[in-house]
PDB file of N, CA and C in Angstrom:
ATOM      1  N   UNK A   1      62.093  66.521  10.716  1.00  0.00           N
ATOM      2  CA  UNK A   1      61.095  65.535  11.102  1.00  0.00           C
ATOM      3  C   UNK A   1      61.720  64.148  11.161  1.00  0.00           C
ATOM      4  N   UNK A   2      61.148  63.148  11.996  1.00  0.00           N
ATOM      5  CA  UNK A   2      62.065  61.841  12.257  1.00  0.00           C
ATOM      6  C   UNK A   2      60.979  61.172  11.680  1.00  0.00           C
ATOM      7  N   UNK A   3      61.605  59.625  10.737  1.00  0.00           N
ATOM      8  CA  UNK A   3      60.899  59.033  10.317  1.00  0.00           C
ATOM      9  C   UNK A   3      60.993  57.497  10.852  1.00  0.00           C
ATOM     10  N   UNK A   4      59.876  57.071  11.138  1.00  0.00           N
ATOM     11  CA  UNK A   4      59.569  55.988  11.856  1.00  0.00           C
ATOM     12  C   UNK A   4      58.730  54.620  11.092  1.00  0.00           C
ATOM     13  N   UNK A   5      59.511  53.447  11.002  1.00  0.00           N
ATOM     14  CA  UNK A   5      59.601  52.096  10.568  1.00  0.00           C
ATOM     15  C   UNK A   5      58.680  51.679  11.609  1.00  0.00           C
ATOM     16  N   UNK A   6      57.252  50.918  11.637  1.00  0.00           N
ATOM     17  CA  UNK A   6      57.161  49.926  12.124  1.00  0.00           C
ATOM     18  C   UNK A   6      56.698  48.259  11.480  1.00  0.00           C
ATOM     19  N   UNK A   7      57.603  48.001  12.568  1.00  0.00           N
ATOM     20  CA  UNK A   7      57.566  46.066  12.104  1.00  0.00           C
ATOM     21  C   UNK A   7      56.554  45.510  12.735  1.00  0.00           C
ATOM     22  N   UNK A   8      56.422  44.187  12.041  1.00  0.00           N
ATOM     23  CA  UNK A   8      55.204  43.260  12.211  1.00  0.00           C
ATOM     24  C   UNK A   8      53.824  43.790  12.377  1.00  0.00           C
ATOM     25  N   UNK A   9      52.992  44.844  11.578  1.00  0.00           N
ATOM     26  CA  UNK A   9      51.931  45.478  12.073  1.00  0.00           C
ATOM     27  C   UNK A   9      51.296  43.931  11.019  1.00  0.00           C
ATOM     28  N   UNK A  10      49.981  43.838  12.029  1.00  0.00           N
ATOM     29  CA  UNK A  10      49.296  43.061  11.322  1.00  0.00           C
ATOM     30  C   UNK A  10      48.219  43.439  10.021  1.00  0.00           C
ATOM     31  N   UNK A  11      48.035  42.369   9.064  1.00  0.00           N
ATOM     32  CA  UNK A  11      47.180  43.245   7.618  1.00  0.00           C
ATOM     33  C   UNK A  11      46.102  43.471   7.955  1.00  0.00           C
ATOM     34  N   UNK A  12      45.438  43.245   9.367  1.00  0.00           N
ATOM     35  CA  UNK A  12      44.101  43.666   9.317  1.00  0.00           C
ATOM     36  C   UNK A  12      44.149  44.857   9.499  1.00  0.00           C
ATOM     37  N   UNK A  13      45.242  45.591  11.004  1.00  0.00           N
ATOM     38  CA  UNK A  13      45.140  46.794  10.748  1.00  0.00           C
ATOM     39  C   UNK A  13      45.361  47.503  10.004  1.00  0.00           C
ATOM     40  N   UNK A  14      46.837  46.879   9.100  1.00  0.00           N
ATOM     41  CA  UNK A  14      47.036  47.721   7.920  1.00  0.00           C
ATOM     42  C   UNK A  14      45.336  48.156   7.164  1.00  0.00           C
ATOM     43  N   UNK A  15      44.754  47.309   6.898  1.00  0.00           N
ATOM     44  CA  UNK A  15      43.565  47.219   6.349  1.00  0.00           C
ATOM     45  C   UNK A  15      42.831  48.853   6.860  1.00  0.00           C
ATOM     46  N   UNK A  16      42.738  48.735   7.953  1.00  0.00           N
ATOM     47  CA  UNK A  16      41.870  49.553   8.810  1.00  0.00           C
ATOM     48  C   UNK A  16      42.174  50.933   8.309  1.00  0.00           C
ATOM     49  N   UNK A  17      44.003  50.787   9.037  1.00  0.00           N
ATOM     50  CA  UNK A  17      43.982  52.719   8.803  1.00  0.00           C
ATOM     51  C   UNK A  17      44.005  52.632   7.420  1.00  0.00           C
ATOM     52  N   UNK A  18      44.450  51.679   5.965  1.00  0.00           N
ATOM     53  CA  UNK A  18      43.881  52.386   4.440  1.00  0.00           C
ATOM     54  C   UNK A  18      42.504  52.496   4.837  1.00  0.00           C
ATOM     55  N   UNK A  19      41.417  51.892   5.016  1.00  0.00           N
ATOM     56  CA  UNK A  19      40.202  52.526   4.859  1.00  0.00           C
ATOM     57  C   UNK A  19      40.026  53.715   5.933  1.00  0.00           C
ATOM     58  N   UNK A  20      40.198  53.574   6.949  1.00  0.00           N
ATOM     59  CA  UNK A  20      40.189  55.207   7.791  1.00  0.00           C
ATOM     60  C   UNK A  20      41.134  56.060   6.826  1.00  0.00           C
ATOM     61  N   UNK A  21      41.872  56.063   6.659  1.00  0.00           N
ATOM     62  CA  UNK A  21      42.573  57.079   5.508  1.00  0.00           C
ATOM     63  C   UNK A  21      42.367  57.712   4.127  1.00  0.00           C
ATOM     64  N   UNK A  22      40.914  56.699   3.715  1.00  0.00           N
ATOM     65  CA  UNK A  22      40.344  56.909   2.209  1.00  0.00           C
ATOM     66  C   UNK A  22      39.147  57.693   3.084  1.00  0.00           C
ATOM     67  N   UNK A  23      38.776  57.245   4.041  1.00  0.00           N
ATOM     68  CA  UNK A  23      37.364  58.099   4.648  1.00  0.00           C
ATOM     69  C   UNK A  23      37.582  59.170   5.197  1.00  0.00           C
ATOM     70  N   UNK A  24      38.547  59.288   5.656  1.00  0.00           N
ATOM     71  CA  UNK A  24      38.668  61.051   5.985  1.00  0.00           C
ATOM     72  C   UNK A  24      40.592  61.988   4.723  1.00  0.00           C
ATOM     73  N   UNK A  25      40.330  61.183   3.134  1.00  0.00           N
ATOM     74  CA  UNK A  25      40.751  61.866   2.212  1.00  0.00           C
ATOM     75  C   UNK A  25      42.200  62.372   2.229  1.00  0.00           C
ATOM     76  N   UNK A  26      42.862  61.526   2.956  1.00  0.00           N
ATOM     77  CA  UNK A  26      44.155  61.538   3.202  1.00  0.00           C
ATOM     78  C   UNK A  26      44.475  60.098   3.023  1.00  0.00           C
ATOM     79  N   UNK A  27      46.132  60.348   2.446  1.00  0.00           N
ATOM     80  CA  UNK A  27      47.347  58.962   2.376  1.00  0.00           C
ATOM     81  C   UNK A  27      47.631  58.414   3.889  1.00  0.00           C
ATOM     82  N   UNK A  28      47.445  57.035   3.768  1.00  0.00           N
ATOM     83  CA  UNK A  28      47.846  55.995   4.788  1.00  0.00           C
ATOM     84  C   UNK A  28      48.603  57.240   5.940  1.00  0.00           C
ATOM     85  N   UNK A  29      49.917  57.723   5.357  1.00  0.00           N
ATOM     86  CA  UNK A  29      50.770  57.977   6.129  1.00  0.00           C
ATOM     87  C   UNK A  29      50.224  59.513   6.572  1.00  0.00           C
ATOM     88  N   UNK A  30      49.750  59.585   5.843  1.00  0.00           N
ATOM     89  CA  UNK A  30      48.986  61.138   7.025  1.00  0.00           C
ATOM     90  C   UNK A  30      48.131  60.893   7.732  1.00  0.00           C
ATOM     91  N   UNK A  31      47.314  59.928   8.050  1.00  0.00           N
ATOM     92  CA  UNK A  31      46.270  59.243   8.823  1.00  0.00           C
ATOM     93  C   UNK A  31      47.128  58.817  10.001  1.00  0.00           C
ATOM     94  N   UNK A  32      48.208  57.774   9.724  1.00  0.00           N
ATOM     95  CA  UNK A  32      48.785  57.877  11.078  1.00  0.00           C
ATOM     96  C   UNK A  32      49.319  58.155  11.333  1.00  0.00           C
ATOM     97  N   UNK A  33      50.054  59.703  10.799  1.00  0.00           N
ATOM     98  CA  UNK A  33      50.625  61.021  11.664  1.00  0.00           C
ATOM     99  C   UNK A  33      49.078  61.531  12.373  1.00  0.00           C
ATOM    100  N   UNK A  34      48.453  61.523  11.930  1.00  0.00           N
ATOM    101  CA  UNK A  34      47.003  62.395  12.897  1.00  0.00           C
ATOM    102  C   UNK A  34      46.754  61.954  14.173  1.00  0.00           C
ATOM    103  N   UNK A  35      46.865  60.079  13.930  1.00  0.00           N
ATOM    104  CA  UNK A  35      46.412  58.803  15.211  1.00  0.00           C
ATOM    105  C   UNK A  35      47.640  59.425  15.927  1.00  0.00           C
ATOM    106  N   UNK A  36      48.807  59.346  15.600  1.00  0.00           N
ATOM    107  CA  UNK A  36      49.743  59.583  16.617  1.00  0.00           C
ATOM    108  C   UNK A  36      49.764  60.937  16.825  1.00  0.00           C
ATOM    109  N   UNK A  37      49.313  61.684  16.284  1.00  0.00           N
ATOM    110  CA  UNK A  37      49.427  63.495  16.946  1.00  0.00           C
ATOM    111  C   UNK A  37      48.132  63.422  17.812  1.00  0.00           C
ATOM    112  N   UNK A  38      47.314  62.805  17.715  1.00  0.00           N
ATOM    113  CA  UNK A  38      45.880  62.773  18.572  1.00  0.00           C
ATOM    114  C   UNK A  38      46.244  62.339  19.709  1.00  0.00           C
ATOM    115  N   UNK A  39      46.939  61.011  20.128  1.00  0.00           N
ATOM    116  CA  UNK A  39      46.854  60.259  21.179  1.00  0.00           C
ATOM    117  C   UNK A  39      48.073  60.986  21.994  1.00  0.00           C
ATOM    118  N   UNK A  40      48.897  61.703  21.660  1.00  0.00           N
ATOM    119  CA  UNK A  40      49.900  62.304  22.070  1.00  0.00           C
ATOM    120  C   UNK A  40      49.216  64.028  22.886  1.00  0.00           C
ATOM    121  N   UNK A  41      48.279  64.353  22.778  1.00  0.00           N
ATOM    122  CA  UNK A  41      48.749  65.610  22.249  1.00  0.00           C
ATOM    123  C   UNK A  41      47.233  66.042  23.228  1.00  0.00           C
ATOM    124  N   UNK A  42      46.263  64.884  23.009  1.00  0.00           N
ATOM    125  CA  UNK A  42      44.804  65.195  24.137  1.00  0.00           C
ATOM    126  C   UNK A  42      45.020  64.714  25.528  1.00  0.00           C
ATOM    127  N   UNK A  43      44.333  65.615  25.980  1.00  0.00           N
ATOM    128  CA  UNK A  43      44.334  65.651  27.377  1.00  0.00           C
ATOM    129  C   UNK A  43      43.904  63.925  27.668  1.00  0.00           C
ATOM    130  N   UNK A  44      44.211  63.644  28.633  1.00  0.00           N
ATOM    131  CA  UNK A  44      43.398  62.514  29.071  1.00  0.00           C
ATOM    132  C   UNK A  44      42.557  62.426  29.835  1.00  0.00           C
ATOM    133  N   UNK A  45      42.090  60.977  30.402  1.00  0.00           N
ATOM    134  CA  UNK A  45      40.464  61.049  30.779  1.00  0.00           C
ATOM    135  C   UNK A  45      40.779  61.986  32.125  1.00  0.00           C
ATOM    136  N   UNK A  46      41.849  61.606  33.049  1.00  0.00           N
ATOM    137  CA  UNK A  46      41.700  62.207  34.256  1.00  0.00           C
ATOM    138  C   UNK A  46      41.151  63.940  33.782  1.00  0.00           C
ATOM    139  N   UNK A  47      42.030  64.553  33.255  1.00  0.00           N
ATOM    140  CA  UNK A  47      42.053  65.991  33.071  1.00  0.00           C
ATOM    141  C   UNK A  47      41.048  66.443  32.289  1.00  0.00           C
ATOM    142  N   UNK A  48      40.626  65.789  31.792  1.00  0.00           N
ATOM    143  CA  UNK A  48      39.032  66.083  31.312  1.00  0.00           C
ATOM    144  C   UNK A  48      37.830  65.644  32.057  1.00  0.00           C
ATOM    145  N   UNK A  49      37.993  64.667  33.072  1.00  0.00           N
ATOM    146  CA  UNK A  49      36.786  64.078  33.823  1.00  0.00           C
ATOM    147  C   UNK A  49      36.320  63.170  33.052  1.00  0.00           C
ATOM    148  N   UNK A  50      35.828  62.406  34.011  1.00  0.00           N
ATOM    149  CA  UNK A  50      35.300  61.166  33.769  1.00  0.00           C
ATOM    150  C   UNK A  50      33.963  60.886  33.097  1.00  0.00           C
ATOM    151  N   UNK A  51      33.284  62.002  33.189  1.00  0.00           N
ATOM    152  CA  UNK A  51      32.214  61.567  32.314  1.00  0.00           C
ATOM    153  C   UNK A  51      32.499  62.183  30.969  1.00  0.00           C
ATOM    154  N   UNK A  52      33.278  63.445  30.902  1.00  0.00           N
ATOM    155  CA  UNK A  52      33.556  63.888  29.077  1.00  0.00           C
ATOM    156  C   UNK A  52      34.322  62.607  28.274  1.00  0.00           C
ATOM    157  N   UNK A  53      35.375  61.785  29.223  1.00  0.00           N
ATOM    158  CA  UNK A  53      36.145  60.740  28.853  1.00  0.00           C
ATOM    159  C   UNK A  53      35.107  59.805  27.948  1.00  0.00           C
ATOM    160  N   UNK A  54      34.226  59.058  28.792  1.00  0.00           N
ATOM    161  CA  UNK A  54      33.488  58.536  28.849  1.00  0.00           C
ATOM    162  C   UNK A  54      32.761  58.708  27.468  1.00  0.00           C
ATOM    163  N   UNK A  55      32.018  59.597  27.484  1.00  0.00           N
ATOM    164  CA  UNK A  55      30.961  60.260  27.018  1.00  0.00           C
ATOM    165  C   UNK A  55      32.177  60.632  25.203  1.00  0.00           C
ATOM    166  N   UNK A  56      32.851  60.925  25.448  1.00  0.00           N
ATOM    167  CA  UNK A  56      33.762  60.940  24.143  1.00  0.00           C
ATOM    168  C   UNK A  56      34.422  59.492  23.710  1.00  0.00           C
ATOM    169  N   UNK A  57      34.493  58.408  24.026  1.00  0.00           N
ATOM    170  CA  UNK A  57      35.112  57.126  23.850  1.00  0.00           C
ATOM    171  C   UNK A  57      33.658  56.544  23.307  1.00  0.00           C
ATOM    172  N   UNK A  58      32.851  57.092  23.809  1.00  0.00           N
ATOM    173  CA  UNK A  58      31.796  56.230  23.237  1.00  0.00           C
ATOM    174  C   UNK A  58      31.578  56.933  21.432  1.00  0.00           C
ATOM    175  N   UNK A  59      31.475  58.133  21.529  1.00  0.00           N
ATOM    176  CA  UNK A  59      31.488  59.266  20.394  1.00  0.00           C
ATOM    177  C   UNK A  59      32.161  59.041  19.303  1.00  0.00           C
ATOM    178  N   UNK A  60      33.365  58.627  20.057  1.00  0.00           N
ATOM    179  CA  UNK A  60      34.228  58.219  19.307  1.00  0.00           C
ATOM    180  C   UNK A  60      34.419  56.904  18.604  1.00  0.00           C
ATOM    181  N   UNK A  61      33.524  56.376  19.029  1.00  0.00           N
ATOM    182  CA  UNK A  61      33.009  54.745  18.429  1.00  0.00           C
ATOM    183  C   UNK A  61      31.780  54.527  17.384  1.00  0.00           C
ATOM    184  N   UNK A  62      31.318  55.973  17.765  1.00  0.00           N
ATOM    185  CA  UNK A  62      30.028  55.644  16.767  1.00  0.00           C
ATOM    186  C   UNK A  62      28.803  55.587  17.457  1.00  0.00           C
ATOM    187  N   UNK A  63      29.089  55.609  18.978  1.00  0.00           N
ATOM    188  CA  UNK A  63      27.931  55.330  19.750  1.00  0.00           C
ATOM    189  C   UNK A  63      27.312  56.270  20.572  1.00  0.00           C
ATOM    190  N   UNK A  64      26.107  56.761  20.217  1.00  0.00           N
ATOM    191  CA  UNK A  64      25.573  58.125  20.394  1.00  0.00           C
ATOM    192  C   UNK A  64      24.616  57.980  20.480  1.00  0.00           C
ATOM    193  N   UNK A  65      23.663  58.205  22.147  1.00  0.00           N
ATOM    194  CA  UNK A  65      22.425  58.044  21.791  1.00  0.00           C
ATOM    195  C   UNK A  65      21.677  59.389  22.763  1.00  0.00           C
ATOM    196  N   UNK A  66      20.708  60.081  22.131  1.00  0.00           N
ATOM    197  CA  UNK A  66      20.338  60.905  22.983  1.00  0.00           C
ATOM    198  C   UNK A  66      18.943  60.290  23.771  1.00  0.00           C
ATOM    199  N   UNK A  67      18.828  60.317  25.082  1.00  0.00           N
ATOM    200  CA  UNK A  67      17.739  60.253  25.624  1.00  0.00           C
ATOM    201  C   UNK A  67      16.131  61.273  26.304  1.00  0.00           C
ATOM    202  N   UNK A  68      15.257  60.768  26.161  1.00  0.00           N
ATOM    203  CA  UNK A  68      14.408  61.422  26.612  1.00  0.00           C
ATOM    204  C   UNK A  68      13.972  61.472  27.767  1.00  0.00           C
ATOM    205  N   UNK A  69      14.551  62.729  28.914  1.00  0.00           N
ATOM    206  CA  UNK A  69      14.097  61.860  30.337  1.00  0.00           C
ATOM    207  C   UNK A  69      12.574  62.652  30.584  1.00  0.00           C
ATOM    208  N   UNK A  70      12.118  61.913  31.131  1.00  0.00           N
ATOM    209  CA  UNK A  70      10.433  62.327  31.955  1.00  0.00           C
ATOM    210  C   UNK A  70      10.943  63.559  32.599  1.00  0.00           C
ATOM    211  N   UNK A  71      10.453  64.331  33.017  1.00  0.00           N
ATOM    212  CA  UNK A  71      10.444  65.043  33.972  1.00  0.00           C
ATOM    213  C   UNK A  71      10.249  64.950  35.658  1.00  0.00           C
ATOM    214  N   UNK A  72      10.697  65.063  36.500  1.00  0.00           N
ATOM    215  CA  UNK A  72      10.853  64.483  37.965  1.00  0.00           C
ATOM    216  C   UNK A  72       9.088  64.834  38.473  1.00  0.00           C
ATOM    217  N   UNK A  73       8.127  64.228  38.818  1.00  0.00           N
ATOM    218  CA  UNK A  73       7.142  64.226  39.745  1.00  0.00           C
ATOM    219  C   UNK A  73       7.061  64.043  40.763  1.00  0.00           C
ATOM    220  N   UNK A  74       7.939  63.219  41.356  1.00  0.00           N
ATOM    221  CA  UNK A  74       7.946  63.368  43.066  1.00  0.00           C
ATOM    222  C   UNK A  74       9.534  64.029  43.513  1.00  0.00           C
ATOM    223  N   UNK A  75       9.405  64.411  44.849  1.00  0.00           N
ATOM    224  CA  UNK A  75      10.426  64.882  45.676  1.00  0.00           C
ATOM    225  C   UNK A  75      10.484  63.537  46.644  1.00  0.00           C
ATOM    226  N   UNK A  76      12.198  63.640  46.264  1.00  0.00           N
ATOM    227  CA  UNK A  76      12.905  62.925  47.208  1.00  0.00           C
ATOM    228  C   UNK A  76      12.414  63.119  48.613  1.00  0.00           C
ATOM    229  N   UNK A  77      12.307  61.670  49.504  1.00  0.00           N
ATOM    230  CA  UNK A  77      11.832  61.822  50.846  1.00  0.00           C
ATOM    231  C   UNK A  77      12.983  62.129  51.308  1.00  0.00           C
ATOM    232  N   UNK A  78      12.433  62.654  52.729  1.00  0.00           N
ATOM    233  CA  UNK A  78      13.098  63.441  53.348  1.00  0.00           C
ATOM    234  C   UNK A  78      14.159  62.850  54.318  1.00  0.00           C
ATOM    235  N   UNK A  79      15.010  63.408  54.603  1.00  0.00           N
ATOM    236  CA  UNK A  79      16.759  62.259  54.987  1.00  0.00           C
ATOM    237  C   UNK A  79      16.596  62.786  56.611  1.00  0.00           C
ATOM    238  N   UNK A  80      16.604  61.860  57.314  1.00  0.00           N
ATOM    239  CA  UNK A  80      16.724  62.020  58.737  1.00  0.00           C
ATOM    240  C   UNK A  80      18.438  62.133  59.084  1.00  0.00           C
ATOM    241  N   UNK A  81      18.642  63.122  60.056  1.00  0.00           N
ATOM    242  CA  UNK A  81      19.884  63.604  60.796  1.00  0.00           C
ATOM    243  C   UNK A  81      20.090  62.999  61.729  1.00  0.00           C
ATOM    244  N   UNK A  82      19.544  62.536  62.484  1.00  0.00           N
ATOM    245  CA  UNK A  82      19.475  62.493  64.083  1.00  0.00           C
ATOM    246  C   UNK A  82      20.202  61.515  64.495  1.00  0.00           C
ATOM    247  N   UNK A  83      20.835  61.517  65.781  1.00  0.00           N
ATOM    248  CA  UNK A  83      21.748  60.607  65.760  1.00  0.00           C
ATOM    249  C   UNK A  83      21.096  59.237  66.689  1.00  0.00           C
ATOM    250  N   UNK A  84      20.299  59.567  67.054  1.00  0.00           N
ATOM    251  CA  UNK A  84      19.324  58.501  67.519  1.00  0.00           C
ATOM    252  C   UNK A  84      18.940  56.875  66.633  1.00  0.00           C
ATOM    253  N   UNK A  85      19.110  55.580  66.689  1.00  0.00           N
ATOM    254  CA  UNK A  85      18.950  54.359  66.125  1.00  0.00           C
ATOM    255  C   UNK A  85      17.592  54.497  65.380  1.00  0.00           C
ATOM    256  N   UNK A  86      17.622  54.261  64.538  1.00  0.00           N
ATOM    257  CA  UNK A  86      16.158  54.090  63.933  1.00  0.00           C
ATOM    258  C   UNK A  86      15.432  55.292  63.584  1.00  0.00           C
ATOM    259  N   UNK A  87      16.105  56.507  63.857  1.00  0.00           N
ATOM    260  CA  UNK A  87      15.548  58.014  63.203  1.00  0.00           C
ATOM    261  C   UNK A  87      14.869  58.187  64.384  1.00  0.00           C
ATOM    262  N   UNK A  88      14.369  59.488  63.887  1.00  0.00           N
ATOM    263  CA  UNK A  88      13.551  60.505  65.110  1.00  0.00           C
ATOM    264  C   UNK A  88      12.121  60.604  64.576  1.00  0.00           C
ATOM    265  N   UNK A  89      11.114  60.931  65.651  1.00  0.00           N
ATOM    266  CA  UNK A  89      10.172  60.987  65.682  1.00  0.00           C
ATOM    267  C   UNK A  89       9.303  61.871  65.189  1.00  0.00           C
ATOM    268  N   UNK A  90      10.635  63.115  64.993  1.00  0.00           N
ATOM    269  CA  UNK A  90       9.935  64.506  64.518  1.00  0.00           C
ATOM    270  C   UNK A  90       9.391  64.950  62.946  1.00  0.00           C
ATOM    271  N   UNK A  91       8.484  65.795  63.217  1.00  0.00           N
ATOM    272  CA  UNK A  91       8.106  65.599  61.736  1.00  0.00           C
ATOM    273  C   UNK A  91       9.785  66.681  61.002  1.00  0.00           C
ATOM    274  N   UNK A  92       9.883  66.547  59.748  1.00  0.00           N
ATOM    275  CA  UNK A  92      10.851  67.010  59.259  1.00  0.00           C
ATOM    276  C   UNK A  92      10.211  68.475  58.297  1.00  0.00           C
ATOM    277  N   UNK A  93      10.267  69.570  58.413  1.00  0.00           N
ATOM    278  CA  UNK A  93       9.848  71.091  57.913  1.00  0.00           C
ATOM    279  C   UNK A  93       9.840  70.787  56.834  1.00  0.00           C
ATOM    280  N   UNK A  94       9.671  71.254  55.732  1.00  0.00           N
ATOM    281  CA  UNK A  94      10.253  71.786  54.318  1.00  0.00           C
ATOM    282  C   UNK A  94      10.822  73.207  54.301  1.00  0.00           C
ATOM    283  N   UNK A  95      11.498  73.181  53.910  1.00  0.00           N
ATOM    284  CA  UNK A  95      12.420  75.056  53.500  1.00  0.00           C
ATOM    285  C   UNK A  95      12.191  75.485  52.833  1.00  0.00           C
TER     286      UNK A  95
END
């Protein structure tokens, strides 16, 4: 295993990963072997898509909210084809 020095980290973060490191019950230095095996090692946003990205960065912040949607009552009006300026005259079927 290679062991790695870094310089000038500032004390706030120092600060940070000791308390991320007392909250999930591990030493400083196994906390950021995890940060660096995590960021190394997950897919990224492309290869996961953009909304799991998304949708996990927020998760991952703490920010989680589930919503309640209504249920849809109307149908979308209906989309004219025609290649005519200003649409066509015809009534449009339903399928």
């Amino acid at each position: 295993m290679a062991t790695l020095t870094i310089r000038g980290l500032d004390d706030d973060v120092r600060e940070r990963l000791r308390a991320r490191a007392a909250e999930h019950g591990r030493s400083m230095e196994a906390e950021i072997r995890a940060i660096l095996t995590s960021a190394v090692t997950a897919p990224s946003g492309l290869e996961r898509g953009l909304g799991t990205f998304i949708h996990s960065s927020f998760a991952d912040a703490g920010l989680t909210v589930e919503l309640d949607l209504p249920p849809r009552s109307e149908h979308g009006r209906a989309v004219d084809f025609s290649d005519e300026p200003g649409g066509s005259d015809r009534e449009v079927a339903d399928a």
